[in-house]
Protein backbone atom coordinates (compact mmCIF):
# COMPACT_ATOMS: atom_id res chain seq x y z
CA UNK A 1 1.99 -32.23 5.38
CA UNK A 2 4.05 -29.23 4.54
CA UNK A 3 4.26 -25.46 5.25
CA UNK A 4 1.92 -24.02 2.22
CA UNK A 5 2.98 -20.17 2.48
CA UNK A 6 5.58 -17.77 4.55
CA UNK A 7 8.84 -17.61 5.62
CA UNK A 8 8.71 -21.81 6.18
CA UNK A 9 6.77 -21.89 3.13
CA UNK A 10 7.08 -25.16 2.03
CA UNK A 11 8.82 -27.52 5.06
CA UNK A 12 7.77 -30.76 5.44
CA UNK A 13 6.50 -30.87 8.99
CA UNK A 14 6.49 -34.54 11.24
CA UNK A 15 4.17 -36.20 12.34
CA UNK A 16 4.53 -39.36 14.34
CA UNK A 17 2.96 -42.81 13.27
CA UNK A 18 1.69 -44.00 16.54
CA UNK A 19 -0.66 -41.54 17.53
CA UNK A 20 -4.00 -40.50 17.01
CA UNK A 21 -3.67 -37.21 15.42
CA UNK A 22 -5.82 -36.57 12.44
CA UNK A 23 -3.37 -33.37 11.30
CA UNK A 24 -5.43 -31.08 8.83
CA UNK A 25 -5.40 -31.61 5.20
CA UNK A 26 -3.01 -29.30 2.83
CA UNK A 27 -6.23 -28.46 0.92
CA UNK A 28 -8.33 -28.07 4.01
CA UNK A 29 -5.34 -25.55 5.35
CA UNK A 30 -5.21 -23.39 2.21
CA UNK A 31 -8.81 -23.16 2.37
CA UNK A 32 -8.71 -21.99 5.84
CA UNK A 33 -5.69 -19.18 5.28
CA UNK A 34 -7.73 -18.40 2.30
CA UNK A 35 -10.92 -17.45 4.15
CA UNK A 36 -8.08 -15.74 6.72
CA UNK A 37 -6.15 -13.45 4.77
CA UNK A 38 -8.54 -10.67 3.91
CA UNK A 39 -8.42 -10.42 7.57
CA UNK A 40 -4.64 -10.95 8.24
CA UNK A 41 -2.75 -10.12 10.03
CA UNK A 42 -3.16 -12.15 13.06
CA UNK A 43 -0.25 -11.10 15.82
CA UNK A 44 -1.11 -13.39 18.95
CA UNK A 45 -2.53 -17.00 17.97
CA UNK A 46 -4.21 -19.55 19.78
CA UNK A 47 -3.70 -23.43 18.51
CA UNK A 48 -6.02 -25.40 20.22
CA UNK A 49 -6.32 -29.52 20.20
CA UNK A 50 -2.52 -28.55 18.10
CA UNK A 51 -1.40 -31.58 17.41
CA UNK A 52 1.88 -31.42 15.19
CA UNK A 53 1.51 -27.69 14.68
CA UNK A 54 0.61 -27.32 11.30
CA UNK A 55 -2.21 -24.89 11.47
CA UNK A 56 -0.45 -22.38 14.31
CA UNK A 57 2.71 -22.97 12.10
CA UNK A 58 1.10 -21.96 8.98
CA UNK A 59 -0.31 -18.49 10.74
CA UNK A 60 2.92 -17.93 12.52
CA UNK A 61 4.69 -18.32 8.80
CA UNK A 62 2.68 -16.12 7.18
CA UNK A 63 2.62 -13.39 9.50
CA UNK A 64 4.70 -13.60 12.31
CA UNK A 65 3.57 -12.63 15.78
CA UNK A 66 3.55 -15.25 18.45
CA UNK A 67 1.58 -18.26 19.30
CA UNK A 68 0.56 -21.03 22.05
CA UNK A 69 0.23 -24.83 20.73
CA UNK A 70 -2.57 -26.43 23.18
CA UNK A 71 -1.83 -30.21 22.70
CA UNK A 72 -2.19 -33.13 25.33
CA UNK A 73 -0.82 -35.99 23.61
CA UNK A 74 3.22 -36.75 24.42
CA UNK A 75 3.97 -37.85 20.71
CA UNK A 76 2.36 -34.98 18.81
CA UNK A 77 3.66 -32.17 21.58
CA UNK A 78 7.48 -34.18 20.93
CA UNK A 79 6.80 -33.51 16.89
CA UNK A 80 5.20 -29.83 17.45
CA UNK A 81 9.02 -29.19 19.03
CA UNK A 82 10.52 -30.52 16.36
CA UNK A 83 8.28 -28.42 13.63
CA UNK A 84 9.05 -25.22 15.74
CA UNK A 85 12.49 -26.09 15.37
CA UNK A 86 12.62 -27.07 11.71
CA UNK A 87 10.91 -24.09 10.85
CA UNK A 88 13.20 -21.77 13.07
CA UNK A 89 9.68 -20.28 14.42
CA UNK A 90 10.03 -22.09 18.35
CA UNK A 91 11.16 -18.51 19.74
CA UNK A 92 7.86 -16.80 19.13
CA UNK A 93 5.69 -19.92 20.96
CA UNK A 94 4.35 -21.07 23.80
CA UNK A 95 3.24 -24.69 24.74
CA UNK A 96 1.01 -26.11 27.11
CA UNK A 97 0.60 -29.55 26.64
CA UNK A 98 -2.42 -30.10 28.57
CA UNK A 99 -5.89 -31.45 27.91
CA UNK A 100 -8.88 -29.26 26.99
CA UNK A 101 -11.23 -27.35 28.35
CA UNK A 102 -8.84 -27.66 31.95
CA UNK A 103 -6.21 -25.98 30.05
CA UNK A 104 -7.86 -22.99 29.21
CA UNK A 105 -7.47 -21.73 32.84
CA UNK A 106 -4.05 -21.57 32.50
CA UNK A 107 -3.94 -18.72 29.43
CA UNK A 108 -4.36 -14.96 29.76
CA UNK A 109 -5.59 -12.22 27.48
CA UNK A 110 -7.29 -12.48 24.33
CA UNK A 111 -6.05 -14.19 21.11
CA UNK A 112 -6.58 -12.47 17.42
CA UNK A 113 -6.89 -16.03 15.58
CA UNK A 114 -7.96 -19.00 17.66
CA UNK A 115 -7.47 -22.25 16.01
CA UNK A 116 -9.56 -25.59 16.83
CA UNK A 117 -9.14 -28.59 15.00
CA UNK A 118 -10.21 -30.90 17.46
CA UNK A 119 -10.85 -34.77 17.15
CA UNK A 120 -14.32 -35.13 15.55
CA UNK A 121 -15.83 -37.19 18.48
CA UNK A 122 -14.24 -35.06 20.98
CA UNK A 123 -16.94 -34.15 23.74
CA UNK A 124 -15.80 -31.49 25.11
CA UNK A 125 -15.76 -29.17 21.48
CA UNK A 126 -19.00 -27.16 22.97
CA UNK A 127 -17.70 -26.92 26.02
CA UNK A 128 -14.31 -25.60 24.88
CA UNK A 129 -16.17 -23.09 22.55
CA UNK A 130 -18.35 -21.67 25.39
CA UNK A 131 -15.33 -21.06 27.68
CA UNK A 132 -13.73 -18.93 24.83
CA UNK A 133 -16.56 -17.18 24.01
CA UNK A 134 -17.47 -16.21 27.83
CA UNK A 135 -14.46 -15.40 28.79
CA UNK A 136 -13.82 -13.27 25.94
CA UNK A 137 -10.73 -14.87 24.93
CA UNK A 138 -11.12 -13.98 21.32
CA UNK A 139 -10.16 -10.20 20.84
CA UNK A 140 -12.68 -7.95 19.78
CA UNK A 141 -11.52 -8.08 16.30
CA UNK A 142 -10.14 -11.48 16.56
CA UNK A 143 -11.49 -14.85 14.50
CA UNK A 144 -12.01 -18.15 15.92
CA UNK A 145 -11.93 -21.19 13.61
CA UNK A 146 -13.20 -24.79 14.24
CA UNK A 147 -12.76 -27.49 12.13
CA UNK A 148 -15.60 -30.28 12.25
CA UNK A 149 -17.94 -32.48 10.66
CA UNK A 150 -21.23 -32.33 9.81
CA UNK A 151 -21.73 -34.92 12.99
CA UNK A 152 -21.52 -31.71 15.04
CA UNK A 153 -24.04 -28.58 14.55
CA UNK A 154 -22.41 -26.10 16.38
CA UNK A 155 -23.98 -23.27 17.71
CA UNK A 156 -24.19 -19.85 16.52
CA UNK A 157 -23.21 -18.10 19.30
CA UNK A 158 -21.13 -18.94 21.98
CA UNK A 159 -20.96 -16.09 24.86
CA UNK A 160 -19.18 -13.36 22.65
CA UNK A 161 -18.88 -15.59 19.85
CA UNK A 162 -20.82 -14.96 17.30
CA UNK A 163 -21.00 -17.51 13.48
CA UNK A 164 -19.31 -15.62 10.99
CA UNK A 165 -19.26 -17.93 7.84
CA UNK A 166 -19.10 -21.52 7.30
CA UNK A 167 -17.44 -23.93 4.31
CA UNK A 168 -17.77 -27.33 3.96
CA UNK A 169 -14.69 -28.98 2.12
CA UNK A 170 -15.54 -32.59 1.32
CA UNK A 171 -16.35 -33.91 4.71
CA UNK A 172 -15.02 -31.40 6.89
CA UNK A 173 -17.04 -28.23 7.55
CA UNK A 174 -14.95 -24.94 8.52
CA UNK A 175 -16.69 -22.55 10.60
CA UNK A 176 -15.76 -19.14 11.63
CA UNK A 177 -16.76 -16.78 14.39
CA UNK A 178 -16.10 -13.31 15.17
CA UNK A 179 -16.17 -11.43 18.26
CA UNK A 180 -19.98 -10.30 17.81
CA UNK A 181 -18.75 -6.65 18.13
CA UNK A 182 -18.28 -5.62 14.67
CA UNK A 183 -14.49 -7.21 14.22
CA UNK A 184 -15.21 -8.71 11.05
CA UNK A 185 -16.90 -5.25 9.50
CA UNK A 186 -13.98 -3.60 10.90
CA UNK A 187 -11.21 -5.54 8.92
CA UNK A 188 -13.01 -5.54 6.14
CA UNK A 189 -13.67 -2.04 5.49
């Protein structure tokens, strides 16, 4: 797992043997940033379910900005630290290591790119999407991104959430949402 573009393009990033993190795919990341950049930049980032990093790492290498890592685990929040520090990106981040939804209480504001790559039998993934969504954590031209398989049908709307666009890469499926108020028309234009 490495860094694919940016100022840490192309640092290996750790991740710790004993533990249950399923970190996201190189290809599955590019195809992600791809679907991003049109869009880019992204200033203030959310990593949810964060693991090791490497998905608020990639955003925070490519454009800069600042970010919060989400991640409950001990082992993974130890190796996010030392990606952050590898990368010479820990100034601009936050970290909560917490478990999801609870943690969500604890942020303010709303995020331009949210990140979810949460584990694929994870309960709580609706639950976690509705919060955002009703409490308008996404800003109003801000993207939220959740990784999943085809196991879960999300919905197409959560509170201001609305489904954007969806890509299935071998068995994962990417899905994006935007604010619902015209965000994604607005950076595109």
């Amino acid at each position: 797992m490495r860094v694919i573009a940016g100022s840490a393009r192309g640092i290996r990033l750790d991740v710790p043997r004993s533990t249950s993190i399923r970190p996201t795919t190189d290809a599955n990341k590019a195809a992600i940033f791809s679907m991003l950049s049109p869009l880019a930049p992204f200033p203030k980032v959310l990593d949810l379910y964060a693991g090791t990093g490497g998905l608020g790492i990639e955003a925070l290498s490519r454009w800069g900005g600042e970010a919060t890592f989400v991640e409950s685990e001990r082992a993974a929040v130890q190796s996010l630290r030392r990606n952050l520090d590898r990368t010479r990106l820990r100034d601009q981040t936050v970290i909560d290591q917490g478990s999801l939804p609870r943690a969500l209480d604890r942020l303010n504001g709303a995020f331009d790119l949210v990140l979810l790559d949460p584990p694929y039998d994870d309960p709580d993934i609706a639950t976690v999407m509705i919060v955002l969504g009703e409490r308008a954590m996404v800003a109003s031209n801000g993207i939220a991104v959740l990784e999943h398989t085809s196991r879960f049908q999300p919905s197409a709307e959560y509170g201001t959430l609305r489904l954007w666009k969806s890509r299935r890469h071998g068995d994962t499926i990417l899905t994006l949402y935007d604010h619902g108020s015209g965000g994604i028309q607005n950076h595109e234009e």
